[in-house]
C-alpha atoms as a PDB file:
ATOM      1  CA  UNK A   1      75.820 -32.158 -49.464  1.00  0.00           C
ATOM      2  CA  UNK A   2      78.676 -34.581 -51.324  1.00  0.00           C
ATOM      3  CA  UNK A   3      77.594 -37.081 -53.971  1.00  0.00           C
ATOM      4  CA  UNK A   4      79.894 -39.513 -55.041  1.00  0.00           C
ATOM      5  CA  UNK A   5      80.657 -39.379 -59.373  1.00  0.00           C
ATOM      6  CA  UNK A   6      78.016 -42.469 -59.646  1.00  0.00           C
ATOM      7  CA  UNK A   7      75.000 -40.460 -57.532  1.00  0.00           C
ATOM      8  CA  UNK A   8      76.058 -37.902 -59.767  1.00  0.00           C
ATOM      9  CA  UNK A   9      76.033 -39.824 -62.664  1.00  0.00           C
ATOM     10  CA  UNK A  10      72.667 -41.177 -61.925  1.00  0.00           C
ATOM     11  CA  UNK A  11      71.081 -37.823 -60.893  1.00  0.00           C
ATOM     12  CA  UNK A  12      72.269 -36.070 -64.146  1.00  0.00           C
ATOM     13  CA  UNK A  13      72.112 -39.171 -66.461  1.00  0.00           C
ATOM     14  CA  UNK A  14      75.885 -38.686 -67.617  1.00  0.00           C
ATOM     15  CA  UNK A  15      78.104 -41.389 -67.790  1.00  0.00           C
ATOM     16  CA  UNK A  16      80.489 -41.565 -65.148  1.00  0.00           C
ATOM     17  CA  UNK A  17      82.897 -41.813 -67.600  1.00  0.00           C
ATOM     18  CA  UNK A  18      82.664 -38.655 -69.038  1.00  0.00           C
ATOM     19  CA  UNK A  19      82.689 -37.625 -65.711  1.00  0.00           C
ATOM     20  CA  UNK A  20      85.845 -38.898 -65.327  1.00  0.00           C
ATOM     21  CA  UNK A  21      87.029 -37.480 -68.520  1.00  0.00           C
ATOM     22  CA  UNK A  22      86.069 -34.094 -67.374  1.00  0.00           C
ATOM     23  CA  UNK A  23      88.481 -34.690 -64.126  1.00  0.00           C
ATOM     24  CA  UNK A  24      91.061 -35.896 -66.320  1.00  0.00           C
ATOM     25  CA  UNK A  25      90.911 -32.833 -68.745  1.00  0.00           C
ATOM     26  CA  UNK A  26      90.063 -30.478 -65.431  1.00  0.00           C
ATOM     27  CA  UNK A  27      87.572 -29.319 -66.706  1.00  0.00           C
ATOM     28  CA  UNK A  28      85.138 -30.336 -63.896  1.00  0.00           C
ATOM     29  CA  UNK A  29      87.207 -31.750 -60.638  1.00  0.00           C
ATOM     30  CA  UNK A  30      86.003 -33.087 -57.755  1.00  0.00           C
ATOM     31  CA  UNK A  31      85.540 -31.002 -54.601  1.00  0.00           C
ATOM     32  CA  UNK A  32      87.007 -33.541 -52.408  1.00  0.00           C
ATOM     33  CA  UNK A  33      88.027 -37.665 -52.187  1.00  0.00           C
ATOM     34  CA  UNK A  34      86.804 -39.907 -49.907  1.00  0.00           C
ATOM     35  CA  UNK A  35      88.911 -41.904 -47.426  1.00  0.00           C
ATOM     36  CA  UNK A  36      87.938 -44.703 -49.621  1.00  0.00           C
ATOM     37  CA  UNK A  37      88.853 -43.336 -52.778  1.00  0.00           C
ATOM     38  CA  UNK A  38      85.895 -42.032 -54.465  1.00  0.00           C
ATOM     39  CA  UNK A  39      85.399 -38.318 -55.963  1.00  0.00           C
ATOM     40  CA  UNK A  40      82.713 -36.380 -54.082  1.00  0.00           C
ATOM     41  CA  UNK A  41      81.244 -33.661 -55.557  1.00  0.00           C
ATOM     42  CA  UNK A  42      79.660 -30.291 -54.128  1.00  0.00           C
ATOM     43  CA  UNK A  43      76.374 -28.436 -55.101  1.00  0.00           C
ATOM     44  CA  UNK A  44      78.999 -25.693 -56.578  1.00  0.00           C
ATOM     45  CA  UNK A  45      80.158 -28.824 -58.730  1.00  0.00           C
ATOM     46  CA  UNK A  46      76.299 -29.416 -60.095  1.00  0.00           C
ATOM     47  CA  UNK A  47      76.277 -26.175 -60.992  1.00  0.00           C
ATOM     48  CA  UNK A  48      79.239 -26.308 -63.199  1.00  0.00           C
ATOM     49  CA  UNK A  49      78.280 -28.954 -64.454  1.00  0.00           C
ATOM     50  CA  UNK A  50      75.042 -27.421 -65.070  1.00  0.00           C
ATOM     51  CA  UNK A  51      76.831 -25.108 -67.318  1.00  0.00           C
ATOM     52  CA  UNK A  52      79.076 -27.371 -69.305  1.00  0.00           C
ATOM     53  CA  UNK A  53      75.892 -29.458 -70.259  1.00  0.00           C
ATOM     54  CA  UNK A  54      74.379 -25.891 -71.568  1.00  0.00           C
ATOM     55  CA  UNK A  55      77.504 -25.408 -73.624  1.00  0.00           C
ATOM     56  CA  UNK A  56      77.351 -29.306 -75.292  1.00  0.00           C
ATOM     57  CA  UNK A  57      73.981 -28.745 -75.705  1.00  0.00           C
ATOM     58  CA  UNK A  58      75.073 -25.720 -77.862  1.00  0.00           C
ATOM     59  CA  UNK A  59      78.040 -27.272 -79.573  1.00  0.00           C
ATOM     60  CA  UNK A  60      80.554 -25.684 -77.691  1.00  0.00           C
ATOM     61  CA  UNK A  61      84.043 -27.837 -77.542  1.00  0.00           C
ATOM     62  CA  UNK A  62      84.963 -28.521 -74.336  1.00  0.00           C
ATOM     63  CA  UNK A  63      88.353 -26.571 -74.128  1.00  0.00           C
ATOM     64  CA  UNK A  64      86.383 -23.638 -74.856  1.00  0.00           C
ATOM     65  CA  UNK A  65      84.267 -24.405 -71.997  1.00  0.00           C
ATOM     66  CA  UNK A  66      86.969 -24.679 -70.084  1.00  0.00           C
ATOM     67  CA  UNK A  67      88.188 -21.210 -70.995  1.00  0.00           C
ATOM     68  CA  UNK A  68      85.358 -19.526 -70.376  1.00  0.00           C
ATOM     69  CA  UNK A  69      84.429 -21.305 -67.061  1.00  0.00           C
ATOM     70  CA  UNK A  70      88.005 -20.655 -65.837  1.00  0.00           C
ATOM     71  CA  UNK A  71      87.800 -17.223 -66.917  1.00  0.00           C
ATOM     72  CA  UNK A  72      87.758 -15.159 -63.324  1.00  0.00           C
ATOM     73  CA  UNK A  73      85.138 -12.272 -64.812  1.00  0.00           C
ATOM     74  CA  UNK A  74      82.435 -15.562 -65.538  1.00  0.00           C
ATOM     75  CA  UNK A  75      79.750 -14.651 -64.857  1.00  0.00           C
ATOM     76  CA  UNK A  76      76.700 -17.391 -64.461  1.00  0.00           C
ATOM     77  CA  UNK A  77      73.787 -15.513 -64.427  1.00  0.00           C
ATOM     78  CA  UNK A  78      74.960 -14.256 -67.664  1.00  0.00           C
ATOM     79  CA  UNK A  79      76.325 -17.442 -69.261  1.00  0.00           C
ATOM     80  CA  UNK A  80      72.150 -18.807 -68.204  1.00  0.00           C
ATOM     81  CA  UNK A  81      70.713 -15.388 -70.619  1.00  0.00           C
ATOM     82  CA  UNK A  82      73.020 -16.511 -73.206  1.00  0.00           C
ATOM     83  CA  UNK A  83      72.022 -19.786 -73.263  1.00  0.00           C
ATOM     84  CA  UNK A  84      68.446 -19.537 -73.277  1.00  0.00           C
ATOM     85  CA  UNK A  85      68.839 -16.819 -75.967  1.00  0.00           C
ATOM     86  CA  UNK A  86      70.721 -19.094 -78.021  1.00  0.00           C
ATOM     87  CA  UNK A  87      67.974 -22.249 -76.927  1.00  0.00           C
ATOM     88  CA  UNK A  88      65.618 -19.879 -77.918  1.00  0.00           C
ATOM     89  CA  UNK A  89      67.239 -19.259 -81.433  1.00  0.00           C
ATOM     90  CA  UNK A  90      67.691 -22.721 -82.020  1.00  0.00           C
ATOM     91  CA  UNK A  91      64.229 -23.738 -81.118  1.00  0.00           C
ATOM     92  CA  UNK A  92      63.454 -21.082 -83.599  1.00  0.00           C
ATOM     93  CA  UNK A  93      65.039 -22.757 -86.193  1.00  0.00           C
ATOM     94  CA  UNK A  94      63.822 -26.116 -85.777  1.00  0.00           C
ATOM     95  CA  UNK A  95      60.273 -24.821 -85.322  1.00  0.00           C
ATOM     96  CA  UNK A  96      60.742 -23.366 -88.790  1.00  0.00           C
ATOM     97  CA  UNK A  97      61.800 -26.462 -90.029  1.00  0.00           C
ATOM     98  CA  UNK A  98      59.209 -28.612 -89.099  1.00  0.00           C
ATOM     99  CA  UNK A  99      57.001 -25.794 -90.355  1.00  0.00           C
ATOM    100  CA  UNK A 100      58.773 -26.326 -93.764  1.00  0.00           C
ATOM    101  CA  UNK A 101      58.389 -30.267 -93.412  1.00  0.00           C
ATOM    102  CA  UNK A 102      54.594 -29.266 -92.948  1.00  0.00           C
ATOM    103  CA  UNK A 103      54.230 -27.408 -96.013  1.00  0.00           C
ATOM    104  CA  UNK A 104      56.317 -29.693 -98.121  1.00  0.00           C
ATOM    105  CA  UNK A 105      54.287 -32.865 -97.561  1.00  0.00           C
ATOM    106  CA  UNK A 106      50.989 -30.342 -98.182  1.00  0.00           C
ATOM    107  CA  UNK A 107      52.868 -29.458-101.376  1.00  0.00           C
ATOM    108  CA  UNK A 108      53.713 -32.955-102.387  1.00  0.00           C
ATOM    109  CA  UNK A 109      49.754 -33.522-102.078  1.00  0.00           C
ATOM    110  CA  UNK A 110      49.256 -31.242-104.189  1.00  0.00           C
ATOM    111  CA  UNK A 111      47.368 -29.318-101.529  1.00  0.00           C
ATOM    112  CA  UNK A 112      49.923 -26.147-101.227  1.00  0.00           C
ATOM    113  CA  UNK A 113      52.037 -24.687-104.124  1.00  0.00           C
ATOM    114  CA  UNK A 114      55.242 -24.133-103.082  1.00  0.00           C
ATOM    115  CA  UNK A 115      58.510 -21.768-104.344  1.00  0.00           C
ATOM    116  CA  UNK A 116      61.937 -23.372-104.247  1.00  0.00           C
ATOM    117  CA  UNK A 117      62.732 -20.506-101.592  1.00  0.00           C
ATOM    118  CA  UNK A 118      59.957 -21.584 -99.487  1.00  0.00           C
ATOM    119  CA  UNK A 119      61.229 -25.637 -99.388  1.00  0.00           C
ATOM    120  CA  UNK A 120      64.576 -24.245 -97.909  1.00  0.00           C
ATOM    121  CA  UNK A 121      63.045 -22.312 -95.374  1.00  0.00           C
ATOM    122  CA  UNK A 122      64.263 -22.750 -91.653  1.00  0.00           C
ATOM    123  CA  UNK A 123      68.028 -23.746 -93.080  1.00  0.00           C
ATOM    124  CA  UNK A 124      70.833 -21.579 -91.898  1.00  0.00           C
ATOM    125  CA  UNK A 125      74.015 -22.302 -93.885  1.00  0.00           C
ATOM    126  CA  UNK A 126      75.924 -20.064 -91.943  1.00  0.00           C
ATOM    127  CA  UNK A 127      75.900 -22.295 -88.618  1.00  0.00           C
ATOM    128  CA  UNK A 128      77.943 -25.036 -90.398  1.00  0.00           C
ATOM    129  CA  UNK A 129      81.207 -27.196 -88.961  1.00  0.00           C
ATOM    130  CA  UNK A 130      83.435 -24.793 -90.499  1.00  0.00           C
ATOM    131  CA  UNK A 131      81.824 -21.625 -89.744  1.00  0.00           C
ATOM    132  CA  UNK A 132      83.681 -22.330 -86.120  1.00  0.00           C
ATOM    133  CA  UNK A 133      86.715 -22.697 -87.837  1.00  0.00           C
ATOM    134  CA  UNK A 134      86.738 -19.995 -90.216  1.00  0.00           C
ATOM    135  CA  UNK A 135      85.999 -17.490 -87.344  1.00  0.00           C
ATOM    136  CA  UNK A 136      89.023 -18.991 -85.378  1.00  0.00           C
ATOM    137  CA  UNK A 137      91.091 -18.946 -87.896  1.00  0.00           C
ATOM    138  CA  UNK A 138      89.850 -15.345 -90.087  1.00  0.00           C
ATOM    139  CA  UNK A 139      87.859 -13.894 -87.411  1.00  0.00           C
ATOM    140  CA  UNK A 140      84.558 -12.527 -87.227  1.00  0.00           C
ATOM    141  CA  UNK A 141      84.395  -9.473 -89.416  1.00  0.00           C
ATOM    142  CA  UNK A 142      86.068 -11.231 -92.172  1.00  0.00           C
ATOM    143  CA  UNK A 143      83.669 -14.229 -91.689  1.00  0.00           C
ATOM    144  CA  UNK A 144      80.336 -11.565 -91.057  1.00  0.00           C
ATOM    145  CA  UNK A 145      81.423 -10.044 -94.279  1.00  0.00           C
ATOM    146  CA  UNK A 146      81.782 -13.240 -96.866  1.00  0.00           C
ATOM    147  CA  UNK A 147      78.421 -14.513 -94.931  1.00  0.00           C
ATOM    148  CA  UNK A 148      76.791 -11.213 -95.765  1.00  0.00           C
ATOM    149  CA  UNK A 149      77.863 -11.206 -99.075  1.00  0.00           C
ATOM    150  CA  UNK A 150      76.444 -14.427 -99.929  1.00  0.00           C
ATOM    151  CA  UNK A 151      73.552 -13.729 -98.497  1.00  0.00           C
ATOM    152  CA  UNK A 152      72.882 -11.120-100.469  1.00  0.00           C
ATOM    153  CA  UNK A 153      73.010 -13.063-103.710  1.00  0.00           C
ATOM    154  CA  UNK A 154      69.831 -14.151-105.277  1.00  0.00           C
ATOM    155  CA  UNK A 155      68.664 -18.173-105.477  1.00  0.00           C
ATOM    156  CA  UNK A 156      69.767 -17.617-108.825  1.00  0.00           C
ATOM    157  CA  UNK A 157      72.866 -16.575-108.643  1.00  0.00           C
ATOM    158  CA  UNK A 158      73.660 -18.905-105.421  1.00  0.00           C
ATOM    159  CA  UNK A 159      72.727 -22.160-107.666  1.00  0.00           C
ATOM    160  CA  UNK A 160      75.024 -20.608-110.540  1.00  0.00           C
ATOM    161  CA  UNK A 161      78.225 -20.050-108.428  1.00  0.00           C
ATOM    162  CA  UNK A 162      77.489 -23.598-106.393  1.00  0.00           C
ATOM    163  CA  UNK A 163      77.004 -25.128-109.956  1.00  0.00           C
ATOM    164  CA  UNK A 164      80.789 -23.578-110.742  1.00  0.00           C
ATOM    165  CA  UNK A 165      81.525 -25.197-107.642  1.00  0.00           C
ATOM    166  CA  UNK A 166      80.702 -28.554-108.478  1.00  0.00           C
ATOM    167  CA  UNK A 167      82.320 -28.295-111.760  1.00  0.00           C
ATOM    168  CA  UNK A 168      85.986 -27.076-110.375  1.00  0.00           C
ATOM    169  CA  UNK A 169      85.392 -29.875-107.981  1.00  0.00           C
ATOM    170  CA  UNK A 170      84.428 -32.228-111.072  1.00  0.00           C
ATOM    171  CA  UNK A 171      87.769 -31.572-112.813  1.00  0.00           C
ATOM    172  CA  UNK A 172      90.069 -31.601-109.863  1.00  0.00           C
ATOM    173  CA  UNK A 173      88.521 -35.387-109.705  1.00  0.00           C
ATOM    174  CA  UNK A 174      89.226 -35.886-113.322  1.00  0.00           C
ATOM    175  CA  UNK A 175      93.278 -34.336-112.613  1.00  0.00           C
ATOM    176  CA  UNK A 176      93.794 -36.570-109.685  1.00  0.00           C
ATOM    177  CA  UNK A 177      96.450 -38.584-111.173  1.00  0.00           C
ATOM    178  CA  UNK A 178      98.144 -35.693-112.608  1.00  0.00           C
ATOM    179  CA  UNK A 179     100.828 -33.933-110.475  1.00  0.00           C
ATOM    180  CA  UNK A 180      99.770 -31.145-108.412  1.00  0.00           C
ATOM    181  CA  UNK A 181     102.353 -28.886-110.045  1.00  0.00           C
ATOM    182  CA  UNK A 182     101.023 -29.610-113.140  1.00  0.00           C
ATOM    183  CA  UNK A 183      99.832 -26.577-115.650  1.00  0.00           C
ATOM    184  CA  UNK A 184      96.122 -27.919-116.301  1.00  0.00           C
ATOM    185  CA  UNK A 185      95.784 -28.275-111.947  1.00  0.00           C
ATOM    186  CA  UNK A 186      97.168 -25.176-111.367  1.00  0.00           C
ATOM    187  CA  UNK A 187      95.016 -23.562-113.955  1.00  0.00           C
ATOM    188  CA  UNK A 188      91.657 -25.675-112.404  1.00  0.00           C
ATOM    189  CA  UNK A 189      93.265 -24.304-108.583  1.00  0.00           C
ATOM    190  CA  UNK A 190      92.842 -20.612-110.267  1.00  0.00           C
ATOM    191  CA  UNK A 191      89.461 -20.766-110.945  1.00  0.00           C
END
């Protein structure tokens, strides 16, 4: 059975112009045009598609997707496990944050005593925009290892270095007019 992009649009609730954008970037091509012009797709096309949704849903980019789907050793039974681990995981992580959300307005009742640790509960600092990037671009062991190092710090010493942070970032603000060669940005680059 054939569905033209606007059945499938309508079934799936994407926009058939992302759909279009997916032909455009081949990432998810029709299996066939019409006489009359329009892209049909197969049920080995909703299944595809089945999979890139998993991967947005996930935060994957979309020529990643691509890489992997194209990859001739893809295997969709296990791309489904890994995606319901990782739904899993980040159910996980949202369940502990409404848990924290819980707690907090208990706490701000004065019903529950909380510790500092226990208000940041359920965030993971590790998942960020540019933990993607820094695994591209370092790789993993490099990025496993500074993650695991800063993990291991205590709150303490976490809100000292972040506080060191904010004041190299503090002065680069106050050098901004200053030349980037200069001695005194240099120096403020060093630390």
């Amino acid at each position: 059975m054939e569905m033209t992009v606007k059945g499938l649009a309508d079934l799936v609730g994407i926009s058939v112009r992302t759909l279009h954008y997916y032909d455009s970037i081949n990432l998810l091509n029709p299996t066939s045009i019409s006489e009359s012009g329009y892209r049909l797709y197969s049920e080995g096309d909703l299944d595809k598609l089945q999979q890139i949704l998993f991967f947005r849903e996930l935060d994957f980019p979309l020529k990643k997707i691509k890489t992997m789907l194209d990859n001739p050793l893809f295997d969709q039974q296990a791309a489904l496990k890994m995606h319901k681990k990782m739904l899993i995981e980040k159910r996980n992580g949202i369940d502990q944050m409404i848990q924290t959300i819980d707690q907090t307005l208990l706490h701000l009742k004065g019903e529950l005593s909380m510790t500092n640790e226990e208000k940041f509960k359920g965030f993971d600092f590790n998942k960020t925009k540019y933990d993607k990037e820094a695994r591209e671009k370092w790789g993993e062991k490099i990025v496993d290892k500074a993650n695991n190092r800063i993990n291991s710090w205590s709150v303490k010493e976490k809100n000292a270095k972040s506080e060191a942070m904010n004041q190299i970032f503090k002065k680069f603000s106050e050098l901004r007019t200053q030349s980037p060669g200069s001695k005194e940005v240099q120096a403020n680059v060093q630390k």
